[in-house]
N, C-alpha and C. Protein backbone atom coordinates (compact mmCIF):
# COMPACT_ATOMS: atom_id res chain seq x y z
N UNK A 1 103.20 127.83 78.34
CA UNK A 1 104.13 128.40 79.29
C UNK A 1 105.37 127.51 79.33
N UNK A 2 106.43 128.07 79.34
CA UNK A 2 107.89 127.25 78.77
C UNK A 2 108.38 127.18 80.52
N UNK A 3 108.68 125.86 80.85
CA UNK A 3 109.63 125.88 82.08
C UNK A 3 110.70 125.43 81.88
N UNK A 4 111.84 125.70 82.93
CA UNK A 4 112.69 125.14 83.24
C UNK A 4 112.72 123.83 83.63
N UNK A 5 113.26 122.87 83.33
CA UNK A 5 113.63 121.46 83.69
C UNK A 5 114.52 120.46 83.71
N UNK A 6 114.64 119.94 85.30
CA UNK A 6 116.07 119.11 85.29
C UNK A 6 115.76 117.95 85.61
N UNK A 7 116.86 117.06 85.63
CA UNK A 7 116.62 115.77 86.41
C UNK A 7 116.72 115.75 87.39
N UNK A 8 116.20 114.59 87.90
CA UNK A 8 116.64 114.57 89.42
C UNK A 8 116.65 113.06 90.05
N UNK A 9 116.97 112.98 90.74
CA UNK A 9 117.15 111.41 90.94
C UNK A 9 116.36 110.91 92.96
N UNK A 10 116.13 109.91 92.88
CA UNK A 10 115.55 108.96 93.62
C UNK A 10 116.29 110.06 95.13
N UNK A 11 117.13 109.59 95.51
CA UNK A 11 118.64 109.97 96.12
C UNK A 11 119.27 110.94 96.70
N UNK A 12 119.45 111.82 97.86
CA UNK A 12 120.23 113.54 97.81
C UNK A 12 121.43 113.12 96.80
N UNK A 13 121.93 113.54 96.15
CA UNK A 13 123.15 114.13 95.08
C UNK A 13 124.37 113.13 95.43
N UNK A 14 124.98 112.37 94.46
CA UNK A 14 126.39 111.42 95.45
C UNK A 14 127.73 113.23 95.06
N UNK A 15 127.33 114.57 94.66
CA UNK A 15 128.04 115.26 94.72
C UNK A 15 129.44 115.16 95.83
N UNK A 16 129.11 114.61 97.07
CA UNK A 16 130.23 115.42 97.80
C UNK A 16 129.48 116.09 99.11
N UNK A 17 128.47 116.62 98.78
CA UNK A 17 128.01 117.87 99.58
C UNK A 17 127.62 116.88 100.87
N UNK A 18 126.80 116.09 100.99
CA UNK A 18 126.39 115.28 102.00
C UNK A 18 127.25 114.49 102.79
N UNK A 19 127.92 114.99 103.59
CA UNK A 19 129.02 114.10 104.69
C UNK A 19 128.09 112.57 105.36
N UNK A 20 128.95 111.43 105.59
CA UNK A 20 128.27 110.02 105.92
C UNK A 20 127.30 110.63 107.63
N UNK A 21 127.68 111.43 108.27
CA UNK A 21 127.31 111.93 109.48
C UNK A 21 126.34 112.80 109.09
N UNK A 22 125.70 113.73 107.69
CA UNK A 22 124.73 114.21 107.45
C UNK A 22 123.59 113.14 107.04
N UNK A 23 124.16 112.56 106.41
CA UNK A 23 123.08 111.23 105.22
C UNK A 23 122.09 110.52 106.74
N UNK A 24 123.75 110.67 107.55
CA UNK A 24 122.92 109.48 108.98
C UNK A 24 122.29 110.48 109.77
N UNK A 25 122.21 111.31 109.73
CA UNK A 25 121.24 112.41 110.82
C UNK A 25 120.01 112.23 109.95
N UNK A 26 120.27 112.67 108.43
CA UNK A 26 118.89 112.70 107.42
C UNK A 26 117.86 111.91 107.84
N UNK A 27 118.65 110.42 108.01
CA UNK A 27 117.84 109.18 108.02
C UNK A 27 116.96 108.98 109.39
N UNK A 28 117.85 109.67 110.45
CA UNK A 28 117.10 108.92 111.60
C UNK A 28 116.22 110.16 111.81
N UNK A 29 116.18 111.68 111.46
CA UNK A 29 115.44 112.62 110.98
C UNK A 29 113.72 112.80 110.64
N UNK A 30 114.32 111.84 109.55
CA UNK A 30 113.25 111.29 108.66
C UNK A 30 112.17 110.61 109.31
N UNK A 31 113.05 109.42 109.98
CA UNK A 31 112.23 108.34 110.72
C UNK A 31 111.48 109.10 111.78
N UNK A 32 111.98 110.29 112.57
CA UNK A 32 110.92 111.05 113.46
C UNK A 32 109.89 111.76 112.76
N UNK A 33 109.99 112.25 111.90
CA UNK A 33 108.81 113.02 110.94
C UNK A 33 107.86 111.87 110.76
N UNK A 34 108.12 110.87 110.32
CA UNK A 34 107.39 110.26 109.86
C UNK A 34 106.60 109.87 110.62
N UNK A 35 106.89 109.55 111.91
CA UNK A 35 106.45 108.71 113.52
C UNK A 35 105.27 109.76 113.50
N UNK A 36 105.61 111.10 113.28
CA UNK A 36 104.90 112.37 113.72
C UNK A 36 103.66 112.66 112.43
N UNK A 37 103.60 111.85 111.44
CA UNK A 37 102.64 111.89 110.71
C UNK A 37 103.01 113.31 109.36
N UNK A 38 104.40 113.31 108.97
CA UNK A 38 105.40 113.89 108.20
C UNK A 38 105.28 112.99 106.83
N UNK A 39 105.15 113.35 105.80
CA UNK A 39 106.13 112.95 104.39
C UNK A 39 107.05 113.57 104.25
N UNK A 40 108.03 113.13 103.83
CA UNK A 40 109.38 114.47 103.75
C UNK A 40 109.76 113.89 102.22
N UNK A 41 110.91 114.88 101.82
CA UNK A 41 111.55 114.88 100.83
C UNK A 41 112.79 115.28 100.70
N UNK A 42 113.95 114.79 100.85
CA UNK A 42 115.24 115.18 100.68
C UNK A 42 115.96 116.22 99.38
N UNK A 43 116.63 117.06 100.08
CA UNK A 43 117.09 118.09 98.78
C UNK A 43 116.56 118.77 97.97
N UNK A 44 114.77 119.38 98.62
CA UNK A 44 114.07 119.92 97.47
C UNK A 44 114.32 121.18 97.54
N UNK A 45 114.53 121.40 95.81
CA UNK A 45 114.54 122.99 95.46
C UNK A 45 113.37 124.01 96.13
N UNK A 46 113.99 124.98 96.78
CA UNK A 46 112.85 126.00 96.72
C UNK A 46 112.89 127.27 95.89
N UNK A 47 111.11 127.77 96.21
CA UNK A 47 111.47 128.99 94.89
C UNK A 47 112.57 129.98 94.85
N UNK A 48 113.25 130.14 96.03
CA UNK A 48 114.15 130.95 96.54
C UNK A 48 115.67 130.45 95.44
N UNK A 49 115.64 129.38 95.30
CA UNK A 49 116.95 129.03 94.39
C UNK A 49 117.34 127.83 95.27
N UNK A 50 117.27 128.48 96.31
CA UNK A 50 117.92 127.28 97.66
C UNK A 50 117.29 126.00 97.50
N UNK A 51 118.07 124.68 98.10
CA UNK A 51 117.87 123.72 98.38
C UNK A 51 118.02 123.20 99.46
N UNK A 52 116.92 122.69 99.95
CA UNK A 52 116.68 122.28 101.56
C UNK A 52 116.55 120.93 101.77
N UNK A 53 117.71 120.26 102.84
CA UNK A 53 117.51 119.69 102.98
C UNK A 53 116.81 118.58 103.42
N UNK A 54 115.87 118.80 104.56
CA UNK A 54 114.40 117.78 104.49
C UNK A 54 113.19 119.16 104.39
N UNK A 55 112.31 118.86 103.52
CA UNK A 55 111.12 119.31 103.58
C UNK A 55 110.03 118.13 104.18
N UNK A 56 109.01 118.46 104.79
CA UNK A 56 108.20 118.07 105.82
C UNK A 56 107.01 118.04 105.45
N UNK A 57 105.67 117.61 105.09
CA UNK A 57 104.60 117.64 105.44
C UNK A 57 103.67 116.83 105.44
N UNK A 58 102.64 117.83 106.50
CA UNK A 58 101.44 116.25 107.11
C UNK A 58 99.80 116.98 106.37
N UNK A 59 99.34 115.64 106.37
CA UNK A 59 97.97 116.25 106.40
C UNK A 59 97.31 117.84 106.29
N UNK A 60 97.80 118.47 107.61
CA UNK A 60 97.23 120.00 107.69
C UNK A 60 97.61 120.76 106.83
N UNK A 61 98.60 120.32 106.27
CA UNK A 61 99.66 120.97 105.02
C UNK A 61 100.10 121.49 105.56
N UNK A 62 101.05 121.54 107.25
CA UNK A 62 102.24 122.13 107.42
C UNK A 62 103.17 121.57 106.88
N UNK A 63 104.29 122.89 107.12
CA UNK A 63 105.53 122.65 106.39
C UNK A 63 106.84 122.78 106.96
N UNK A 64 107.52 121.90 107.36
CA UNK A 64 108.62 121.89 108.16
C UNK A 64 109.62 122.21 107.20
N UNK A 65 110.83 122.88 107.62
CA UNK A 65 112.20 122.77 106.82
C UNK A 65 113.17 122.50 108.11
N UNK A 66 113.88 121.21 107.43
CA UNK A 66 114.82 120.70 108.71
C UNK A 66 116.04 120.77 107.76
N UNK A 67 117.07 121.41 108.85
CA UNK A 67 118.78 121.73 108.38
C UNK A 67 119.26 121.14 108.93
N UNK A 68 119.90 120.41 108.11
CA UNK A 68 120.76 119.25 108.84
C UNK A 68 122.16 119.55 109.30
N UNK A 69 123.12 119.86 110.21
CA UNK A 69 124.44 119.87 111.01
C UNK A 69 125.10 118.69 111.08
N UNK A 70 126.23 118.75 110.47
CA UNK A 70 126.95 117.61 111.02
C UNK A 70 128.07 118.12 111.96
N UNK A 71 128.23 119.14 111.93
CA UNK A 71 129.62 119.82 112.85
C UNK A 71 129.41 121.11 113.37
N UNK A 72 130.04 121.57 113.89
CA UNK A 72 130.01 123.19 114.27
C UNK A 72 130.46 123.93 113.60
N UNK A 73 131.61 123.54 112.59
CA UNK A 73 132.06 124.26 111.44
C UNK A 73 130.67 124.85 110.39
N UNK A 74 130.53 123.18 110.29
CA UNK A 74 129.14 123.15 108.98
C UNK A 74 128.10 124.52 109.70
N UNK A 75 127.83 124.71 110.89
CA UNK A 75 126.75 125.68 111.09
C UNK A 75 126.98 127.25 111.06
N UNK A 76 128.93 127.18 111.63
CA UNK A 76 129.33 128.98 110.93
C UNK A 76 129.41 129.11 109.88
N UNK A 77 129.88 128.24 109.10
CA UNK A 77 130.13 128.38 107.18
C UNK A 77 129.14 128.71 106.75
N UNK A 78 127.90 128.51 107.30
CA UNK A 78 126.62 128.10 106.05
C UNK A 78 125.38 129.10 106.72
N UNK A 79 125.16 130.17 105.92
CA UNK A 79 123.59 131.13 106.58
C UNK A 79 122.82 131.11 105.82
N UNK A 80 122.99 129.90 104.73
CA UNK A 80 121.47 130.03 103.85
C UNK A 80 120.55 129.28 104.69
N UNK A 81 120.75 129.12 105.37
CA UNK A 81 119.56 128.34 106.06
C UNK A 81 118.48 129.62 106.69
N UNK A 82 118.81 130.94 106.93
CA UNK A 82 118.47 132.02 107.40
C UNK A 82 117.63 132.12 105.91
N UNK A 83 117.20 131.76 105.08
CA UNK A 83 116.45 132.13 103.50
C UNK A 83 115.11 130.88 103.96
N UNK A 84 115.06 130.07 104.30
CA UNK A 84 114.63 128.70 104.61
C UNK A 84 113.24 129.04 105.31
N UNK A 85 113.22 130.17 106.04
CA UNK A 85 112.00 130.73 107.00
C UNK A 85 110.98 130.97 106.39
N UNK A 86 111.35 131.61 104.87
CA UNK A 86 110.12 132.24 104.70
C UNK A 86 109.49 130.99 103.27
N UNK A 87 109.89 129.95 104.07
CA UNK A 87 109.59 128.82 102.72
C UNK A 87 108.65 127.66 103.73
N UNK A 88 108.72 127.94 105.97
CA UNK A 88 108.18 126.79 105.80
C UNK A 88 107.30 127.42 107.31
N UNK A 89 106.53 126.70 107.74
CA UNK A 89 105.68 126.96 108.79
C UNK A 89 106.84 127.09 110.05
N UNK A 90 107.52 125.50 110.18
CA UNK A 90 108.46 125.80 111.64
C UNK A 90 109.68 125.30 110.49
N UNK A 91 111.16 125.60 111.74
CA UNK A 91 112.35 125.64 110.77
C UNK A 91 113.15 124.94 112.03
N UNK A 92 113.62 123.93 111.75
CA UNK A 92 114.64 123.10 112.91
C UNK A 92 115.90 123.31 112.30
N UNK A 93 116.79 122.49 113.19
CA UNK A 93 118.15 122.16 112.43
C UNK A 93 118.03 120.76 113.21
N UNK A 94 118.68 119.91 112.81
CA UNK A 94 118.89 118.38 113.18
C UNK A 94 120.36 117.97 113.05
N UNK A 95 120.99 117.63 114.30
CA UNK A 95 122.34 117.72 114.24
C UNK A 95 122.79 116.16 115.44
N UNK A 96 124.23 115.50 115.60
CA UNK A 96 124.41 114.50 116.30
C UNK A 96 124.11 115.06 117.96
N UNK A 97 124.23 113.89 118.48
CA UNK A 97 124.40 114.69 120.28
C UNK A 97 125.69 115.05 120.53
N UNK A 98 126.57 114.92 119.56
CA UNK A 98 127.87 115.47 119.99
C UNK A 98 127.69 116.97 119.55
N UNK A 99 127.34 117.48 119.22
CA UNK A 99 126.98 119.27 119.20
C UNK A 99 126.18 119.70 120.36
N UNK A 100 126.41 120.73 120.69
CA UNK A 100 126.04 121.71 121.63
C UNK A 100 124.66 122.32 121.20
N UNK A 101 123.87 122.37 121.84
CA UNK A 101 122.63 122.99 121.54
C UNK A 101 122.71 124.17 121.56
N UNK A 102 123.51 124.60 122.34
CA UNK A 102 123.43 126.93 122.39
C UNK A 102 123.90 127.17 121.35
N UNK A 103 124.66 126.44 120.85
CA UNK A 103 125.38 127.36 119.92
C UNK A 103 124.20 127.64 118.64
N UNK A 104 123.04 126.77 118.28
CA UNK A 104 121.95 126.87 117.19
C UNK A 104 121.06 128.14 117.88
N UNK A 105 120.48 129.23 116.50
CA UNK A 105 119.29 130.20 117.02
C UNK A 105 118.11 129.80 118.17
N UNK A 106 118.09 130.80 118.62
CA UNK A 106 116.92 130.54 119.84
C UNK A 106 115.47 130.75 119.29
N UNK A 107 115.43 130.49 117.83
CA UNK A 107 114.01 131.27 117.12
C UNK A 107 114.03 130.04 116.45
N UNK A 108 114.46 128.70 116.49
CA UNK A 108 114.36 127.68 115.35
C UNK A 108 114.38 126.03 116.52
N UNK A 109 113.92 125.22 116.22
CA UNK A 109 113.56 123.69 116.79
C UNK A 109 114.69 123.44 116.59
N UNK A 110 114.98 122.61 117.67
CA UNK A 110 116.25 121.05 117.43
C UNK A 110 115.85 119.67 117.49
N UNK A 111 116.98 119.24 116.70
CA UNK A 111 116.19 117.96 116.70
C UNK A 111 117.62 117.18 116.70
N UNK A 112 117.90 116.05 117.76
CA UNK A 112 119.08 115.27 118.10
C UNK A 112 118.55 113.50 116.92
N UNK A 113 119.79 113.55 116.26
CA UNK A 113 119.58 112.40 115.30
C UNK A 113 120.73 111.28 115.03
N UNK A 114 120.56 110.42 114.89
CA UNK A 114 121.33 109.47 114.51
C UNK A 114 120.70 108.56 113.25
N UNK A 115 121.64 107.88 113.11
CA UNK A 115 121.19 106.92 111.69
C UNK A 115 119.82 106.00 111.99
N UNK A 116 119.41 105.81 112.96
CA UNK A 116 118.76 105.35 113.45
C UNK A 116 117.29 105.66 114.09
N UNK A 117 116.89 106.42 114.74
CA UNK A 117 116.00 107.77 114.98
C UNK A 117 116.69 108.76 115.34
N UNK A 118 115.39 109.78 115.75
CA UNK A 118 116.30 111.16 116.73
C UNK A 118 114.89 111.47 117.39
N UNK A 119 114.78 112.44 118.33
CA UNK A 119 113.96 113.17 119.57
C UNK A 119 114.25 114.37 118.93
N UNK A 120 113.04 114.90 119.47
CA UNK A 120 113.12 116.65 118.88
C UNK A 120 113.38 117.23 120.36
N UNK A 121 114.27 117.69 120.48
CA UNK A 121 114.91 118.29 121.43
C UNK A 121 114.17 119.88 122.27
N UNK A 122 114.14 120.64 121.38
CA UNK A 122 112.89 121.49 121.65
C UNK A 122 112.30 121.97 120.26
N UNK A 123 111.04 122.29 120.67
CA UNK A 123 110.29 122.81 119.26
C UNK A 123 110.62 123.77 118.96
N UNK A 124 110.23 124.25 117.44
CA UNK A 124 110.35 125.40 116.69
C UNK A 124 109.14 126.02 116.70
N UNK A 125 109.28 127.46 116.96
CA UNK A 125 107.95 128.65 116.90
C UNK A 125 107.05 128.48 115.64
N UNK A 126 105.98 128.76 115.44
CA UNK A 126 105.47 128.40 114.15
C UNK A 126 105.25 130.13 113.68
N UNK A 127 105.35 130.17 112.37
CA UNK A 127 105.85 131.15 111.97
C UNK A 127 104.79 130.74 110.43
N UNK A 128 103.29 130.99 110.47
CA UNK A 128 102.57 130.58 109.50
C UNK A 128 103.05 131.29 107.96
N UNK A 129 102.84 130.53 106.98
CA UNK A 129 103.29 130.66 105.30
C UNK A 129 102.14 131.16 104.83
N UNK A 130 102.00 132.93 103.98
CA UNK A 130 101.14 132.89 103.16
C UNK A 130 100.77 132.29 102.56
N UNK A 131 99.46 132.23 102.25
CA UNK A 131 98.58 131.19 101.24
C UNK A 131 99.12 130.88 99.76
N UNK A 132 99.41 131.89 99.30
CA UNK A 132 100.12 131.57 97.69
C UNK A 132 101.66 131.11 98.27
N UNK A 133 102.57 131.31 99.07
CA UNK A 133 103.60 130.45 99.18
C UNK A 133 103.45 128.85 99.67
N UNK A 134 102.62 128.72 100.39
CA UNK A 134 102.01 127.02 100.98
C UNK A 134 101.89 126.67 99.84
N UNK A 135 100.73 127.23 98.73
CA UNK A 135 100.27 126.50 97.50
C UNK A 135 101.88 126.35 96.78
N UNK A 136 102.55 127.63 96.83
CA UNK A 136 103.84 126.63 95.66
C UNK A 136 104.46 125.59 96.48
N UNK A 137 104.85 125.64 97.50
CA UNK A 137 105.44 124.78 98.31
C UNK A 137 104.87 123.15 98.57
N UNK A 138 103.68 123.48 98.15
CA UNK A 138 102.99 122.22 98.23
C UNK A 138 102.98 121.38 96.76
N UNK A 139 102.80 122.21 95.88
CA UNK A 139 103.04 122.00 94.26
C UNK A 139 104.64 121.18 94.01
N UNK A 140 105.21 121.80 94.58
CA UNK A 140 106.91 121.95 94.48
C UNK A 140 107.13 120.24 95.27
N UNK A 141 106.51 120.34 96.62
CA UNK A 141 106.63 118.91 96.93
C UNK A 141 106.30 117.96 96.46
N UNK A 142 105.02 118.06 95.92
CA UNK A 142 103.70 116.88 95.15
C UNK A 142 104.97 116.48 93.78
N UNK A 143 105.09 117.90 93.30
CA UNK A 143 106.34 117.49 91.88
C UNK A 143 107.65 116.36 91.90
N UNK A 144 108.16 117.17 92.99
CA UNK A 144 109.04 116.12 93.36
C UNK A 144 108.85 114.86 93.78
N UNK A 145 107.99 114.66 94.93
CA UNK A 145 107.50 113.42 95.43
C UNK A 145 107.10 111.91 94.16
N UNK A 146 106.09 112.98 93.01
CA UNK A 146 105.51 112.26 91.84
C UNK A 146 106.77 111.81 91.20
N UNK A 147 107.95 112.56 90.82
CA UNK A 147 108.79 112.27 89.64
C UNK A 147 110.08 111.15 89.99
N UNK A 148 109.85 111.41 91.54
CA UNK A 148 110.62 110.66 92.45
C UNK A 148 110.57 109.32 92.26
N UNK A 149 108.96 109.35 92.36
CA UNK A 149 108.42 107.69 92.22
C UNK A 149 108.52 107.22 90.71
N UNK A 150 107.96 108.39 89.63
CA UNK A 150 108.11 107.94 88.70
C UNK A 150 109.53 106.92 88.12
N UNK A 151 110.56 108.02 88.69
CA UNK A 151 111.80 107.48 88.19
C UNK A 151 112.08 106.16 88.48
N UNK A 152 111.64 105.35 89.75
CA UNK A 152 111.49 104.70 90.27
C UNK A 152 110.81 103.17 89.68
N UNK A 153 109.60 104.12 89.05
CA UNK A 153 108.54 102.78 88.38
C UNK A 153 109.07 102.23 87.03
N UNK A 154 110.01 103.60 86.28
CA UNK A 154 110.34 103.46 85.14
C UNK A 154 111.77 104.22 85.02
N UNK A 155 113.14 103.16 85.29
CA UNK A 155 114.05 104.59 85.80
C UNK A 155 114.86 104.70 84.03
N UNK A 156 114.55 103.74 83.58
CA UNK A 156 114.77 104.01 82.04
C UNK A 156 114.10 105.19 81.14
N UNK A 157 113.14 105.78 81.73
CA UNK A 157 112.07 106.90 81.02
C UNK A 157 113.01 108.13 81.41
N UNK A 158 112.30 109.25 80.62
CA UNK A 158 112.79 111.01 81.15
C UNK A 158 112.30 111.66 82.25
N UNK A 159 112.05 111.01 83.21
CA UNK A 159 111.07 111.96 84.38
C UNK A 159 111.98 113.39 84.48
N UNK A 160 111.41 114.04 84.61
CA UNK A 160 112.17 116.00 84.90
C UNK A 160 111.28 116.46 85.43
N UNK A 161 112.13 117.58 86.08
CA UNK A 161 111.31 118.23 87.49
C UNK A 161 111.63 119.43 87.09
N UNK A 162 110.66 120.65 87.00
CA UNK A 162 110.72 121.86 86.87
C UNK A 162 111.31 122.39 88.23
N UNK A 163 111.80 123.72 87.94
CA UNK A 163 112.24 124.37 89.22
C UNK A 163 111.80 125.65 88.97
């Protein structure tokens, strides 16, 4: 069976796309998932095409997808995050305390972040993942997570990540 395969690096992308006020929400983001018994993964592809910015999971094999906000602009410009639902159990957005909470859906978690930690502000509805989507989603993480490290152990080698 022939796949597709790219690189990918340790890192979210030095593209551009990640503002210093996203990278620092990511981080202190992160640090709450983790408190909460979370592995996450920054920037993973989903089968959808999309790329999300933290994927989430613990033990039970839930699956969080957290959207990160850095502005109020960033949240009218951008509705792929509305594709993101049917990829994870609950669906937050994680944004500074200088944003307004009404203005985010009333069907999705918040989560207030800084470079440093963040508080989940209110939870997200759980919205359970068919069984064959969990299994790719879980595949899709394990992939990334593995090639992540690989690159890591050996960043001179070809590690590639199917999509």
């Amino acid at each position: 069976m022939e796949q597709r395969v790219r690189q990918i690096s340790l890192a979210p992308p030095t593209d551009g796309r990640q503002s210093e006020t996203a990278l620092a929400v990511a981080r202190g983001t992160a640090r709450l998932l983790r408190s909460l018994g979370f592995s996450c993964i920054s920037e993973l592809p989903l089968p959808s095409g999309r790329r999300a910015d933290l994927v989430a999971l613990n033990e039970r094999g839930e699956i969080w997808i957290i959207e990160i906000k850095s502005s109020v602009e960033d949240l009218r410009a951008d509705h792929k995050w509305e594709d993101y639902r049917a990829h994870c159990d609950r669906l937050f957005f994680a944004f500074t305390q200088d944003m307004p909470c009404e203005i985010f859906p009333d069907d999705t978690g918040l989560i207030v972040a800084d470079a440093y930690g963040a508080h989940m502000f209110c939870d997200a509805p759980v919205h359970r993942l068919p069984a064959p989507t969990r299994k790719l989603m879980m595949i899709r993480f394990a992939m990334a997570a593995g090639q992540r490290m690989n690159r890591l152990l050996d960043p001179q080698g070809h590690a590639e990540f199917w999509e």
